[in-house]
C-alpha atoms as a PDB file:
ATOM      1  CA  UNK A   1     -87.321  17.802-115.884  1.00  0.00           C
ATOM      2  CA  UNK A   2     -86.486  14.465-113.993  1.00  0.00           C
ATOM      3  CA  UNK A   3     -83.885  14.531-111.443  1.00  0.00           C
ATOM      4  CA  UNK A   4     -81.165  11.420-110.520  1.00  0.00           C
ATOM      5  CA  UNK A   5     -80.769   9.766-107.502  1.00  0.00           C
ATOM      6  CA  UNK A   6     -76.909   8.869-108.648  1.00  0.00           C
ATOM      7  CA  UNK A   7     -74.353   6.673-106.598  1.00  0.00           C
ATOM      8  CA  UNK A   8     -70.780   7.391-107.047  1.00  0.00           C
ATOM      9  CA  UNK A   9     -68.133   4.263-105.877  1.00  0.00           C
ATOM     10  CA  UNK A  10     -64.682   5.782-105.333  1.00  0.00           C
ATOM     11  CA  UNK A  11     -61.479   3.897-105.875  1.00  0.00           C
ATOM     12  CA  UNK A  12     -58.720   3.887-103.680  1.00  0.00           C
ATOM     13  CA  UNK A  13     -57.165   7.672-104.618  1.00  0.00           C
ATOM     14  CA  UNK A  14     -58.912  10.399-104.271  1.00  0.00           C
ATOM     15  CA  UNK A  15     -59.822  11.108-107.987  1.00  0.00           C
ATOM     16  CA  UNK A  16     -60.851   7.509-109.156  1.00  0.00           C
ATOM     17  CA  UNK A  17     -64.276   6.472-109.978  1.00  0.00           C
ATOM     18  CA  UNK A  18     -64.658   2.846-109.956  1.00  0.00           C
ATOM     19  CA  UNK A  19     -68.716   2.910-110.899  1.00  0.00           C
ATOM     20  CA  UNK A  20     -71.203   5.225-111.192  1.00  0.00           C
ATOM     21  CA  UNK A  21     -74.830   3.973-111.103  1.00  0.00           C
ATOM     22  CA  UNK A  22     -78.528   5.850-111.138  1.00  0.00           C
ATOM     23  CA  UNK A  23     -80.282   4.505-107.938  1.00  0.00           C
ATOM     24  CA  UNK A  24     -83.970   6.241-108.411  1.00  0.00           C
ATOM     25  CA  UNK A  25     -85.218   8.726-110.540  1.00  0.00           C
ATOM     26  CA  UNK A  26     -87.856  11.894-109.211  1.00  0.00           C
ATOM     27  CA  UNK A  27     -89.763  15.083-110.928  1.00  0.00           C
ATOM     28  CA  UNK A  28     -88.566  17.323-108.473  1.00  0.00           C
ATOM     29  CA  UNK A  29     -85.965  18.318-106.971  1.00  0.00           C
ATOM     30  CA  UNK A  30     -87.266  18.582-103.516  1.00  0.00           C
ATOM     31  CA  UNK A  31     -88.121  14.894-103.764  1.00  0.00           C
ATOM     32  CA  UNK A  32     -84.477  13.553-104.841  1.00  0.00           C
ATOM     33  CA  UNK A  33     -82.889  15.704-101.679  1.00  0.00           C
ATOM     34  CA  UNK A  34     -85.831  13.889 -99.708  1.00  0.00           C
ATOM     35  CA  UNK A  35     -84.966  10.808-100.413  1.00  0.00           C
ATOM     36  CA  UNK A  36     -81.297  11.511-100.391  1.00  0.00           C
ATOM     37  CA  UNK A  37     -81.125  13.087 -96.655  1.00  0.00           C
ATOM     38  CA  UNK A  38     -83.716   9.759 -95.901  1.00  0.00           C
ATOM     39  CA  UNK A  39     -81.396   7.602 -96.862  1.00  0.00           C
ATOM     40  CA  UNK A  40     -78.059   8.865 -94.663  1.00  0.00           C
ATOM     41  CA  UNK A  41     -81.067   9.375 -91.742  1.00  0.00           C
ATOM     42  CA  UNK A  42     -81.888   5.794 -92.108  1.00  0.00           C
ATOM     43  CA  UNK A  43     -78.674   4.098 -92.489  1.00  0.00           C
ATOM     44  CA  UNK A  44     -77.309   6.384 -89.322  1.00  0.00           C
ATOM     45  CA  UNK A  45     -80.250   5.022 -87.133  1.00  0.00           C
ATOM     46  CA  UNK A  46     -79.537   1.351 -88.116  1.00  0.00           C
ATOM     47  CA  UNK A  47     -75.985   1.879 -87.017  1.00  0.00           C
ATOM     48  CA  UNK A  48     -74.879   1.123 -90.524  1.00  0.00           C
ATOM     49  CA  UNK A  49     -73.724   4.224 -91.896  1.00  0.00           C
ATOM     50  CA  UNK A  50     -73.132   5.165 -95.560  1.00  0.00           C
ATOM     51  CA  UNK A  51     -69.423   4.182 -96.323  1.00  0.00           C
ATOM     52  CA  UNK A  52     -66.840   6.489 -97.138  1.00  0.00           C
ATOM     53  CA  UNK A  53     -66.105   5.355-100.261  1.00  0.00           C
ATOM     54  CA  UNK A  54     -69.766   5.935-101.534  1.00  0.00           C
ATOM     55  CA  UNK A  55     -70.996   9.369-102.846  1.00  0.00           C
ATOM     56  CA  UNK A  56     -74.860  10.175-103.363  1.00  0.00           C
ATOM     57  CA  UNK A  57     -75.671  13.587-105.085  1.00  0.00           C
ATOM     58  CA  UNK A  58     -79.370  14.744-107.241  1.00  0.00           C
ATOM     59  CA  UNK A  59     -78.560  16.120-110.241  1.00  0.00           C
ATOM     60  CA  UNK A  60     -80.740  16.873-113.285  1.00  0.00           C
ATOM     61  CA  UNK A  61     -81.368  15.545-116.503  1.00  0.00           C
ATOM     62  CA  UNK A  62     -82.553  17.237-119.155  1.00  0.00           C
ATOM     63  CA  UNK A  63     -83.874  15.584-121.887  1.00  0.00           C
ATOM     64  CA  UNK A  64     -83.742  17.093-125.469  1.00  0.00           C
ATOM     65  CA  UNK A  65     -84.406  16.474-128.845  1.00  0.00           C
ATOM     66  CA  UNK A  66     -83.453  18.097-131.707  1.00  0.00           C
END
């Protein structure tokens, strides 16, 4: 199974998606929440924090074919 790095840009209500992109891609899931918690870690120490309107989540994606 491959998991998603995905990045969620909110609009300006609280239900409005303005884009929704895949930033990196991992076979596990303990990698994705690595990278995930690395990048809020990383953006905290630079003093440039992750803005409010941005959303980061793993989720998986299961490939089938039928």
């Amino acid at each position: 199974m491959i998991w998603l790095l995905i990045v969620v840009y909110l609009g300006g209500d609280p239900v409005s998606v303005v884009d929704v992109k895949i930033a990196e891609t991992f076979h596990s899931e303990k990698k994705c929440m690595e990278r995930f918690q690395a990048i809020y870690k990383d953006a905290e120490q630079e003093g440039d924090p992750v803005p409010q309107n941005i959303v980061l989540g793993c989720t998986p994606f299961k490939r089938s074919i039928m």
